[in-house]
C-alpha atoms as a PDB file:
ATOM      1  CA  UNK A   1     -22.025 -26.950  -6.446  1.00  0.00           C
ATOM      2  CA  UNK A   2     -19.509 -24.970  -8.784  1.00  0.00           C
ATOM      3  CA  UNK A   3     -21.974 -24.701 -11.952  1.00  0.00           C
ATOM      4  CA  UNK A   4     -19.612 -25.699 -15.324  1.00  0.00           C
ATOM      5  CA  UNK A   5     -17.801 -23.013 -16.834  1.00  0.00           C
ATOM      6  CA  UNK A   6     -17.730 -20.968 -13.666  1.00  0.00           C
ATOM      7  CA  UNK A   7     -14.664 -20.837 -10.812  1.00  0.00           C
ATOM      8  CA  UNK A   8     -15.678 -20.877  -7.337  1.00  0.00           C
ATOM      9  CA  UNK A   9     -14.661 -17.945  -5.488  1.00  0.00           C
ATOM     10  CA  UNK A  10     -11.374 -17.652  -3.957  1.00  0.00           C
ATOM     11  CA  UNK A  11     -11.479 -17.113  -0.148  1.00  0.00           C
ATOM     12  CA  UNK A  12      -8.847 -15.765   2.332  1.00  0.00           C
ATOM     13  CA  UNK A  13      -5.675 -17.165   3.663  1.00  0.00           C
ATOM     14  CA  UNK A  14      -6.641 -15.943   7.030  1.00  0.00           C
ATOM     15  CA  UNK A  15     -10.394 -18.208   7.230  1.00  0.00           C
ATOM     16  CA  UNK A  16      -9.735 -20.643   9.819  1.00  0.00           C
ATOM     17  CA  UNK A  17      -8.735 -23.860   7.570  1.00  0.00           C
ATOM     18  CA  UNK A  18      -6.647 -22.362   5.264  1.00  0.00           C
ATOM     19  CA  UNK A  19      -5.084 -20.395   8.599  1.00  0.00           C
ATOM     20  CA  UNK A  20      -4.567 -24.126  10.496  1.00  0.00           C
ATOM     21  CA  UNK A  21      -2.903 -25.347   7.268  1.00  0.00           C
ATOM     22  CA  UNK A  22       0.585 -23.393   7.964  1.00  0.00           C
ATOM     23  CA  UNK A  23       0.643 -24.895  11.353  1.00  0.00           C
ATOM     24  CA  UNK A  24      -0.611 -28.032  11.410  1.00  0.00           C
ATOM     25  CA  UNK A  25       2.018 -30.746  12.703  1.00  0.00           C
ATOM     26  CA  UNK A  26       4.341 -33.155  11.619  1.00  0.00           C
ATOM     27  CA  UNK A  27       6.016 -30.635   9.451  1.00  0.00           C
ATOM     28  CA  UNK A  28       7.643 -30.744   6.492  1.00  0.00           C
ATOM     29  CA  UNK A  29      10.995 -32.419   5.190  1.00  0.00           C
ATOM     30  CA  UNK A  30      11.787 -29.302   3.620  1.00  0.00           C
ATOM     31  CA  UNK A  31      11.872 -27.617   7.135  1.00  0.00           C
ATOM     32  CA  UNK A  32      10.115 -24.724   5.924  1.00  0.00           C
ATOM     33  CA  UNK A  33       7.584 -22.710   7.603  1.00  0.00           C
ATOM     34  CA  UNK A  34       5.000 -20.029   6.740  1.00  0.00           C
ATOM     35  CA  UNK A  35       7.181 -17.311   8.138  1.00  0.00           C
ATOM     36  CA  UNK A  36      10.243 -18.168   6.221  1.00  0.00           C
ATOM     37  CA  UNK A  37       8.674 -18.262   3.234  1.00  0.00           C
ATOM     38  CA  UNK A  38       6.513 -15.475   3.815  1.00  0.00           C
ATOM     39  CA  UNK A  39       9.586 -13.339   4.584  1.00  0.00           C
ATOM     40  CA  UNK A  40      11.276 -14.649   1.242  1.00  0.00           C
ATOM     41  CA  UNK A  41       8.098 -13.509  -0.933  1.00  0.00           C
ATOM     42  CA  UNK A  42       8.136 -10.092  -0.057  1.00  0.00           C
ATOM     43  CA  UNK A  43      11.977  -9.690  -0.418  1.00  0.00           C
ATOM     44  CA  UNK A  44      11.477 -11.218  -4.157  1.00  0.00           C
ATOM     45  CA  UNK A  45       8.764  -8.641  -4.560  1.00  0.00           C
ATOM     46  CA  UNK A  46      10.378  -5.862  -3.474  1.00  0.00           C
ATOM     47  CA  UNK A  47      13.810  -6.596  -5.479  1.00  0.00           C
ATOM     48  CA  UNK A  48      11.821  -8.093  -8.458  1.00  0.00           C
ATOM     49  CA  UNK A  49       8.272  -6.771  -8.971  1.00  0.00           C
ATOM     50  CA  UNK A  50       5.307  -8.639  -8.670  1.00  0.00           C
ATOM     51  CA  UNK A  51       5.312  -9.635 -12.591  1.00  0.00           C
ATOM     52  CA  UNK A  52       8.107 -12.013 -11.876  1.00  0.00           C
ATOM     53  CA  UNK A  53       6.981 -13.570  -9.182  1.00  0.00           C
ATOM     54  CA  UNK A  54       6.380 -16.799  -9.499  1.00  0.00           C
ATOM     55  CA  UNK A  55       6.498 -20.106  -7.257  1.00  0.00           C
ATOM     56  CA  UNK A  56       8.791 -21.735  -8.992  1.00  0.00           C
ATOM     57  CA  UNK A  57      11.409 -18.569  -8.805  1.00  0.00           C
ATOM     58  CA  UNK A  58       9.915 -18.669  -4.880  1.00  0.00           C
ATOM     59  CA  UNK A  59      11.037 -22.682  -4.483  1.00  0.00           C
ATOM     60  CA  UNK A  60      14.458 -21.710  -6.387  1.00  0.00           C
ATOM     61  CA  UNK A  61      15.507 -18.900  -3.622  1.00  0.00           C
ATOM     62  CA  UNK A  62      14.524 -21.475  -1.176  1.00  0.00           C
ATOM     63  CA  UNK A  63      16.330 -24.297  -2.840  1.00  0.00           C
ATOM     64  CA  UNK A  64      13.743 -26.635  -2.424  1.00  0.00           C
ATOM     65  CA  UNK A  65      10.895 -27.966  -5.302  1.00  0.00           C
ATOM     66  CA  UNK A  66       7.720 -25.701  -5.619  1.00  0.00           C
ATOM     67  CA  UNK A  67       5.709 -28.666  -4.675  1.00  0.00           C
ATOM     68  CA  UNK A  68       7.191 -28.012  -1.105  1.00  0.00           C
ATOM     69  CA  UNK A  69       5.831 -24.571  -0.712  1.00  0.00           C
ATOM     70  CA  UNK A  70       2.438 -26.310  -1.848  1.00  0.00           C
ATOM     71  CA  UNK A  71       2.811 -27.853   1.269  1.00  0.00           C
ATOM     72  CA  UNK A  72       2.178 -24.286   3.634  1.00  0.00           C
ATOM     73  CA  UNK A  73      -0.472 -22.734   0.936  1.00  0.00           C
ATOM     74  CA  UNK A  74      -3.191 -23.545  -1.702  1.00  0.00           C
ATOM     75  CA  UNK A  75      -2.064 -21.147  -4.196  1.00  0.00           C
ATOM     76  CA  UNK A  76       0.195 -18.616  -5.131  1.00  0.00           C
ATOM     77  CA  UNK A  77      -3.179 -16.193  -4.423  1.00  0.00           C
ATOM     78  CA  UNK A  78      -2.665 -17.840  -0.515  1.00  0.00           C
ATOM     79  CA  UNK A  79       1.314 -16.382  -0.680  1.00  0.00           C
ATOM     80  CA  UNK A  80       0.644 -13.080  -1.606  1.00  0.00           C
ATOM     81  CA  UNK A  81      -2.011 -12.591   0.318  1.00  0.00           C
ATOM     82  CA  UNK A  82       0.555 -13.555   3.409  1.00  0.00           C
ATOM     83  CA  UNK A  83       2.567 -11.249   2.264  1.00  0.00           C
ATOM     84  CA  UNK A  84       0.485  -8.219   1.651  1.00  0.00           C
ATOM     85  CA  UNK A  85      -0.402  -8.995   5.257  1.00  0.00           C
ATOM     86  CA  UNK A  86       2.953  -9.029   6.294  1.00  0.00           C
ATOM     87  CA  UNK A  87       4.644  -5.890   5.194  1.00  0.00           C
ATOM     88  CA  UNK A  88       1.114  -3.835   6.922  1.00  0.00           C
ATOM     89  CA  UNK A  89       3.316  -4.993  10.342  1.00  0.00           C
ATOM     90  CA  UNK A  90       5.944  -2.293   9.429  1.00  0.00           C
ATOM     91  CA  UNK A  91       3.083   0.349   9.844  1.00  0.00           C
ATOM     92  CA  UNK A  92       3.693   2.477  13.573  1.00  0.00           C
ATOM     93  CA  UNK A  93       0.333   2.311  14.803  1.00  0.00           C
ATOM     94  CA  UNK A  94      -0.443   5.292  17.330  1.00  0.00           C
ATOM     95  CA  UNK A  95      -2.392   4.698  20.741  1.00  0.00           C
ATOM     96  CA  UNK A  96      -5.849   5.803  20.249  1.00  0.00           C
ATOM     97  CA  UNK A  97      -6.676   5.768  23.682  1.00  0.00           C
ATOM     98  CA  UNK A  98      -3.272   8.117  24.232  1.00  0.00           C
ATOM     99  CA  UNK A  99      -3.230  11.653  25.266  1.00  0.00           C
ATOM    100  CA  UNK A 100      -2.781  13.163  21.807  1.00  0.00           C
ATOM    101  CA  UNK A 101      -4.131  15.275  19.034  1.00  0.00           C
ATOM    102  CA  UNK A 102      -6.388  13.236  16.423  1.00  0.00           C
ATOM    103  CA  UNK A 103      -4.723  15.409  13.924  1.00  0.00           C
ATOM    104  CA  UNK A 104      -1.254  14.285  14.665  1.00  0.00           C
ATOM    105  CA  UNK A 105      -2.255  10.790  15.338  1.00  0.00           C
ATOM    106  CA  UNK A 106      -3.731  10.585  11.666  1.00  0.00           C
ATOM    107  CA  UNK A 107      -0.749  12.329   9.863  1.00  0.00           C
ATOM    108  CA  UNK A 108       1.142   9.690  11.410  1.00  0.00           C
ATOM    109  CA  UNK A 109      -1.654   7.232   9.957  1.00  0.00           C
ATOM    110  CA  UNK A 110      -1.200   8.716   6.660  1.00  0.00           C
ATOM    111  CA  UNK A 111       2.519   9.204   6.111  1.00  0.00           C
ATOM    112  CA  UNK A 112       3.129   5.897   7.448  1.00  0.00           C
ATOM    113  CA  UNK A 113       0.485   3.794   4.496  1.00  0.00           C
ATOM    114  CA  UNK A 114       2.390   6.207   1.978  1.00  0.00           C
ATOM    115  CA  UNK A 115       5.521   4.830   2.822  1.00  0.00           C
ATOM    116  CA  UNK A 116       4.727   1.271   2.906  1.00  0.00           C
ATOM    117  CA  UNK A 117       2.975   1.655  -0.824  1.00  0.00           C
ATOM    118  CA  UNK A 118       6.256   3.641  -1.263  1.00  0.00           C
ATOM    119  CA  UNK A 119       8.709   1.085  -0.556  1.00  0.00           C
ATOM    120  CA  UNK A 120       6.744  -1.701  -1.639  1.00  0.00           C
ATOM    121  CA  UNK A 121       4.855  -0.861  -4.706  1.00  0.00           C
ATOM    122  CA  UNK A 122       4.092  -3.960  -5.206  1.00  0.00           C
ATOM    123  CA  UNK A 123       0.949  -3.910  -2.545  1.00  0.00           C
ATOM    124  CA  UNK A 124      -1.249  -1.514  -4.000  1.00  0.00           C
ATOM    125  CA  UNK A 125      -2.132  -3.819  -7.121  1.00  0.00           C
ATOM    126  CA  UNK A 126      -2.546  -6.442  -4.209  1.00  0.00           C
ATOM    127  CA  UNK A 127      -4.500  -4.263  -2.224  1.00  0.00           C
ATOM    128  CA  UNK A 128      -8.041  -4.224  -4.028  1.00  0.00           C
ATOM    129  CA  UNK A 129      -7.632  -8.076  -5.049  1.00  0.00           C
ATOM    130  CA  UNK A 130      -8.142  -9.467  -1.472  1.00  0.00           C
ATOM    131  CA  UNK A 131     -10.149  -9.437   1.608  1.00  0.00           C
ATOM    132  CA  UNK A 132      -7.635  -7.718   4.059  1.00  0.00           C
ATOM    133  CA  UNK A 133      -8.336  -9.848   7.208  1.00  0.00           C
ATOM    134  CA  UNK A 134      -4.696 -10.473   8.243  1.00  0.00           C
ATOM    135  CA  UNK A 135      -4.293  -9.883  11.228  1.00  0.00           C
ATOM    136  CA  UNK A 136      -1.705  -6.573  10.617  1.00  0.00           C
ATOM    137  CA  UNK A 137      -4.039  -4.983   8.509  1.00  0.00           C
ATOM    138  CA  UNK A 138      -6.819  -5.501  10.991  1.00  0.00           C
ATOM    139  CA  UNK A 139      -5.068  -4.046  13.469  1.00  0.00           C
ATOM    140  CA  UNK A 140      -4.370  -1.107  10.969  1.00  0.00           C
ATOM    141  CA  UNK A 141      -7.791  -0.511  10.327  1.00  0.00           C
ATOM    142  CA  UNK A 142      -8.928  -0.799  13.674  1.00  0.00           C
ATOM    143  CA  UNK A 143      -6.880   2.075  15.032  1.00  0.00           C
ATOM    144  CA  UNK A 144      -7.626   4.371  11.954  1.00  0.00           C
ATOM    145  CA  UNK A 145     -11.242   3.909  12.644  1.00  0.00           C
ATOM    146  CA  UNK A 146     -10.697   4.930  16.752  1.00  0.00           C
ATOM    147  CA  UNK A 147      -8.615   7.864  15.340  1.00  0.00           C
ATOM    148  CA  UNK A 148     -11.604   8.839  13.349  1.00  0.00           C
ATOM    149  CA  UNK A 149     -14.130   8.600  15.854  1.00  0.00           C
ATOM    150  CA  UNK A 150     -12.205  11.326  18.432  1.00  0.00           C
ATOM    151  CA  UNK A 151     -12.352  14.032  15.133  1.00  0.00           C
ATOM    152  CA  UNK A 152     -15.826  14.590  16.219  1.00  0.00           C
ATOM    153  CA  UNK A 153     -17.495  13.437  13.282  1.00  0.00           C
ATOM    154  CA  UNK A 154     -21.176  12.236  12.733  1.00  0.00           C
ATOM    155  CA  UNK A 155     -21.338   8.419  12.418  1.00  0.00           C
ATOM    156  CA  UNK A 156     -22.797   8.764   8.862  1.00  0.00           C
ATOM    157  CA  UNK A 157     -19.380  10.858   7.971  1.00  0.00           C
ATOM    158  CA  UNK A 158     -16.759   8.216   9.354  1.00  0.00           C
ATOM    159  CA  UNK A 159     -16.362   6.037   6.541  1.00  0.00           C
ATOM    160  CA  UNK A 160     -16.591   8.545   4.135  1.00  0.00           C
ATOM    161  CA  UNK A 161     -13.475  10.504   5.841  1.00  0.00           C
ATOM    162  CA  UNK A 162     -11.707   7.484   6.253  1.00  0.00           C
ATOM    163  CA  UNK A 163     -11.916   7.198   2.549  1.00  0.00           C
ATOM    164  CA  UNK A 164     -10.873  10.541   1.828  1.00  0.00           C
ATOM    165  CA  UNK A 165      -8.174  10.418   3.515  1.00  0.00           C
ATOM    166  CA  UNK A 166      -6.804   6.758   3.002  1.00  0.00           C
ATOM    167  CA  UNK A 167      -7.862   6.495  -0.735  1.00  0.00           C
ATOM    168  CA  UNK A 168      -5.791   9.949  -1.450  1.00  0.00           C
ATOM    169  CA  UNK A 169      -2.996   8.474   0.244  1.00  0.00           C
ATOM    170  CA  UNK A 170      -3.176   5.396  -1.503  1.00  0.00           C
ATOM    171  CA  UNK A 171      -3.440   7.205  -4.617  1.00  0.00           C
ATOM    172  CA  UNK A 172      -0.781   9.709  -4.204  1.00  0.00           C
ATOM    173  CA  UNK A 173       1.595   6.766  -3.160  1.00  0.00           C
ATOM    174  CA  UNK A 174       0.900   4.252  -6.045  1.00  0.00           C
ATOM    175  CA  UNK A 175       1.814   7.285  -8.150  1.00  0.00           C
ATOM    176  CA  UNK A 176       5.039   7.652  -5.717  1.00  0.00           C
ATOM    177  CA  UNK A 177       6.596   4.410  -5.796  1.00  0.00           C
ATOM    178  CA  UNK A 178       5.909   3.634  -9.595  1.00  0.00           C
ATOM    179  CA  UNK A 179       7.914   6.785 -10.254  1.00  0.00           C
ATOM    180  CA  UNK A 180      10.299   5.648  -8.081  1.00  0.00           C
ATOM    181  CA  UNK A 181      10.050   2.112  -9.753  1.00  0.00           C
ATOM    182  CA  UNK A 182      10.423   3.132 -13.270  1.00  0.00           C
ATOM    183  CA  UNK A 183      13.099   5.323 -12.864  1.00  0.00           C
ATOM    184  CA  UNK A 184      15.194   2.409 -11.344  1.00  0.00           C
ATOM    185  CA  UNK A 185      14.314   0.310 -14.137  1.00  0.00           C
ATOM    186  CA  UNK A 186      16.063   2.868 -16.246  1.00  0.00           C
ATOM    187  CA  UNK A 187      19.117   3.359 -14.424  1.00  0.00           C
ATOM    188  CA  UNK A 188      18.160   7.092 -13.163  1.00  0.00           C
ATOM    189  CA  UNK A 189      17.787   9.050  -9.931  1.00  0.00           C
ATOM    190  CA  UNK A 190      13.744  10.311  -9.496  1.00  0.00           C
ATOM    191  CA  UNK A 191      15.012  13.581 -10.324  1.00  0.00           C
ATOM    192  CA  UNK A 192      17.383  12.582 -13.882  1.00  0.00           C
ATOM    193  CA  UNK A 193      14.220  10.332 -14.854  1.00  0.00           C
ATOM    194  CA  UNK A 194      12.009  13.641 -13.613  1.00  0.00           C
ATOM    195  CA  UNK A 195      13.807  16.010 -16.327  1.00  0.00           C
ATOM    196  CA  UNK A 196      14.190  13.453 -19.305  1.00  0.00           C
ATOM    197  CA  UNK A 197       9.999  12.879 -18.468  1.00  0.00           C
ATOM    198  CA  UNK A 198       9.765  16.850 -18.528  1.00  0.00           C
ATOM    199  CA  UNK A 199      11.947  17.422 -21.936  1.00  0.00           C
ATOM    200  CA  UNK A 200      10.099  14.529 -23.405  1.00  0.00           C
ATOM    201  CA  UNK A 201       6.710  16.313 -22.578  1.00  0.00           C
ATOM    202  CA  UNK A 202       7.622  19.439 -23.799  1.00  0.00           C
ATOM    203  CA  UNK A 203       8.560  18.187 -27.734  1.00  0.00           C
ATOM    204  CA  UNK A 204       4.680  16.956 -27.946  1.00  0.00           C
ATOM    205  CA  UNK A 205       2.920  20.222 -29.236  1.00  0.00           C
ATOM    206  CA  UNK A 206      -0.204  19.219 -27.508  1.00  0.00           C
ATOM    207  CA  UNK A 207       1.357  18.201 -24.247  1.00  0.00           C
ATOM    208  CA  UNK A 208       3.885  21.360 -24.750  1.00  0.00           C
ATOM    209  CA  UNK A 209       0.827  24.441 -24.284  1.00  0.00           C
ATOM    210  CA  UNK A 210      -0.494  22.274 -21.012  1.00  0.00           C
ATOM    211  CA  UNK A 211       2.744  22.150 -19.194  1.00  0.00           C
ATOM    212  CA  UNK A 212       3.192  25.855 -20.121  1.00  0.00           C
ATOM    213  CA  UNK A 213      -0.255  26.560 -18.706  1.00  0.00           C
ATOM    214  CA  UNK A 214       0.932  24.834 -15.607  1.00  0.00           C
ATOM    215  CA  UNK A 215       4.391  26.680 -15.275  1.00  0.00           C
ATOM    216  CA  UNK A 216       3.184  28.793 -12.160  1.00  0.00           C
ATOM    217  CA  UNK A 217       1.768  26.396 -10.681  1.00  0.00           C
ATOM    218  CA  UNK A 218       4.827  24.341 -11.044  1.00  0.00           C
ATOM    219  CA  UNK A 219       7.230  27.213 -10.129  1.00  0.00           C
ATOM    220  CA  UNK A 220       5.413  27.341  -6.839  1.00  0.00           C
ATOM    221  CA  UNK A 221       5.731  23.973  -5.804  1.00  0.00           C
ATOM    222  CA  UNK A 222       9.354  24.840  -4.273  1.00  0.00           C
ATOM    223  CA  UNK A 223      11.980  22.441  -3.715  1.00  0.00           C
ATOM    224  CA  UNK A 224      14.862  21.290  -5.674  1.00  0.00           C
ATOM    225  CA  UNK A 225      14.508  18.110  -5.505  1.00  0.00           C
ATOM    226  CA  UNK A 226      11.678  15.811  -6.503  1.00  0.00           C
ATOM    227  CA  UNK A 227      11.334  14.551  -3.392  1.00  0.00           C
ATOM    228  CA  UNK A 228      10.543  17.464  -1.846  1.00  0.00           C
ATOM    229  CA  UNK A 229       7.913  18.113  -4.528  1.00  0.00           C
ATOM    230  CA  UNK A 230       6.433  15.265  -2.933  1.00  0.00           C
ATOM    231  CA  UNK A 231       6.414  16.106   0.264  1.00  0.00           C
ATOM    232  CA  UNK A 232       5.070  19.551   0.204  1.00  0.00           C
ATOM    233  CA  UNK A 233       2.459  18.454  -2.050  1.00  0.00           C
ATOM    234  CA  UNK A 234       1.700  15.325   0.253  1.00  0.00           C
ATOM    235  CA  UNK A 235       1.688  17.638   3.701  1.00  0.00           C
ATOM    236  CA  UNK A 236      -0.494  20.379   2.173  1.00  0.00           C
ATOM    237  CA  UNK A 237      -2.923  17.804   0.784  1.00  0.00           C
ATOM    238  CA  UNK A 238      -3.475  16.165   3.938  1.00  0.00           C
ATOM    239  CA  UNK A 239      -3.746  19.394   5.514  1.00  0.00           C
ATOM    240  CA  UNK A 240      -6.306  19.938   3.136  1.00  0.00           C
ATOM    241  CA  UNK A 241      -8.134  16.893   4.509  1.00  0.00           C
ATOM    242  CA  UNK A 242      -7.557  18.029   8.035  1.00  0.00           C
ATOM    243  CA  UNK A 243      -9.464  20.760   7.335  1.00  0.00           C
ATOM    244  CA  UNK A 244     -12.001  19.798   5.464  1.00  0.00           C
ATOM    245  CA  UNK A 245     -12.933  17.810   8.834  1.00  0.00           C
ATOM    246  CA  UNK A 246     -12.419  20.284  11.088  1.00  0.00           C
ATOM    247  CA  UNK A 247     -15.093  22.102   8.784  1.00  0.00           C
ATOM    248  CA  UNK A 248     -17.687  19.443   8.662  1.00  0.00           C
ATOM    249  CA  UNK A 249     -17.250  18.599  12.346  1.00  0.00           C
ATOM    250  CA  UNK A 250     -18.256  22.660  12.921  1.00  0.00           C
ATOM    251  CA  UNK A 251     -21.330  22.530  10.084  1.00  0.00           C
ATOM    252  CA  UNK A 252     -22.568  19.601  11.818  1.00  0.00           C
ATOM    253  CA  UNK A 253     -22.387  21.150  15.137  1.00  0.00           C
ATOM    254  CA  UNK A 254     -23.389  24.052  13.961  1.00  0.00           C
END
């Protein structure tokens, strides 16, 4: 019993009943299915943002009442959770079990989650509000944690280098695609809305001295572009991380 004044706790999409809901029979008249609409959501994400989103803008690009989508999930909660799920199947998941480095096998890992926060920046605010259990993301997981277990590392150090690694990227490619978001939403390339951030900076007085204390280390960044900012900075730092496991691997053997 829900005690008054409280809400009971959401739970997944993926838990069995909720799961058997999107393909029970008799169907629909709308002729809609989970897929299709699934498929819709994420393209209205990605062109829209997830502030806009809404069921009834959903039911519009579908041309059919909101009521019907009702029909394939509980709550809008249900749809994004289906598609937060369903973009994770864009992720090229190495073969653990292959003949190949852990090291390479883990870049790969890593540069593929940046992308997919890249191009959908929508998922990272998604990512902390639900359980995870789809099945893409499961499969995700899975192989990062087989990936991890070849480095050599203690169990007690597994989850904590599996955080290290995927919470950096996570972070690093939030900061990516909202760069890359705002600067669209202002009609600029990453690198015009880049310089107008810089000259902006640099007419605060208190924000001015900082940047100048940062010039050499922002001289030897390299690259012309912003883009490759990124990348060199992204490649070191998870070479960084490499290392730093290669390093506790040989203390711990040590």
């Amino acid at each position: 019993m829900v005690k008054a004044g409280h809400r009971a706790e959401r739970t997944s999409v993926w838990l069995a009943d909720k799961a058997r809901r999107g393909t029970r029979g008799g169907g629909h008249p709308s002729g809609l299915d989970r897929e299709r609409i699934t498929s819709v959501t994420v393209r209205l994400l990605d062109a829209e943002g997830l502030a806009k989103f809404s069921m009834r803008r959903l039911a519009s690009e579908l041309n059919v009442t909101a009521m019907s989508v009702y029909w394939y999930v509980d709550t809008k909660d249900d749809l994004l959770e289906l598609a937060l799920d369903a973009v994770c199947g864009e992720l090229t998941l190495p073969d653990p079990e292959a003949d190949e480095d852990w090291r390479d096998q883990l870049r790969t890992l890593a540069r593929g989650y940046r992308a997919l926060l890249v191009g959908h920046p929508w998922v990272s605010p998604l990512s902390g509000t639900f359980l995870n259990i789809g099945p893409n993301y499961l499969a995700f997981a899975r192989v990062i944690q087989h990936v991890i277990r070849r480095t050599g590392l203690p169990a007690h150090g597994l989850a904590a280098a599996i955080s290290a690694v995927f919470q950096f990227v996570y972070g690093f490619g939030t900061i990516e695609g909202h760069f890359i978001a705002r600067s669209t939403d202002v009609g600029m390339t990453p690198d015009e809305y880049f310089r107008h951030a810089m000259t902006t900076v640099t007419q605060a007085p208190q924000a001015a001295e900082v940047v100048k204390e940062s010039e050499d280390i922002m001289a030897a960044r390299g690259g012309d572009t912003v883009e490759e900012m990124w990348e060199r900075d992204f490649d070191f730092a998870l070479d960084l991380l490499v290392a730093g496991i290669e390093a506790m691997v040989k203390r711990e053997g040590d």
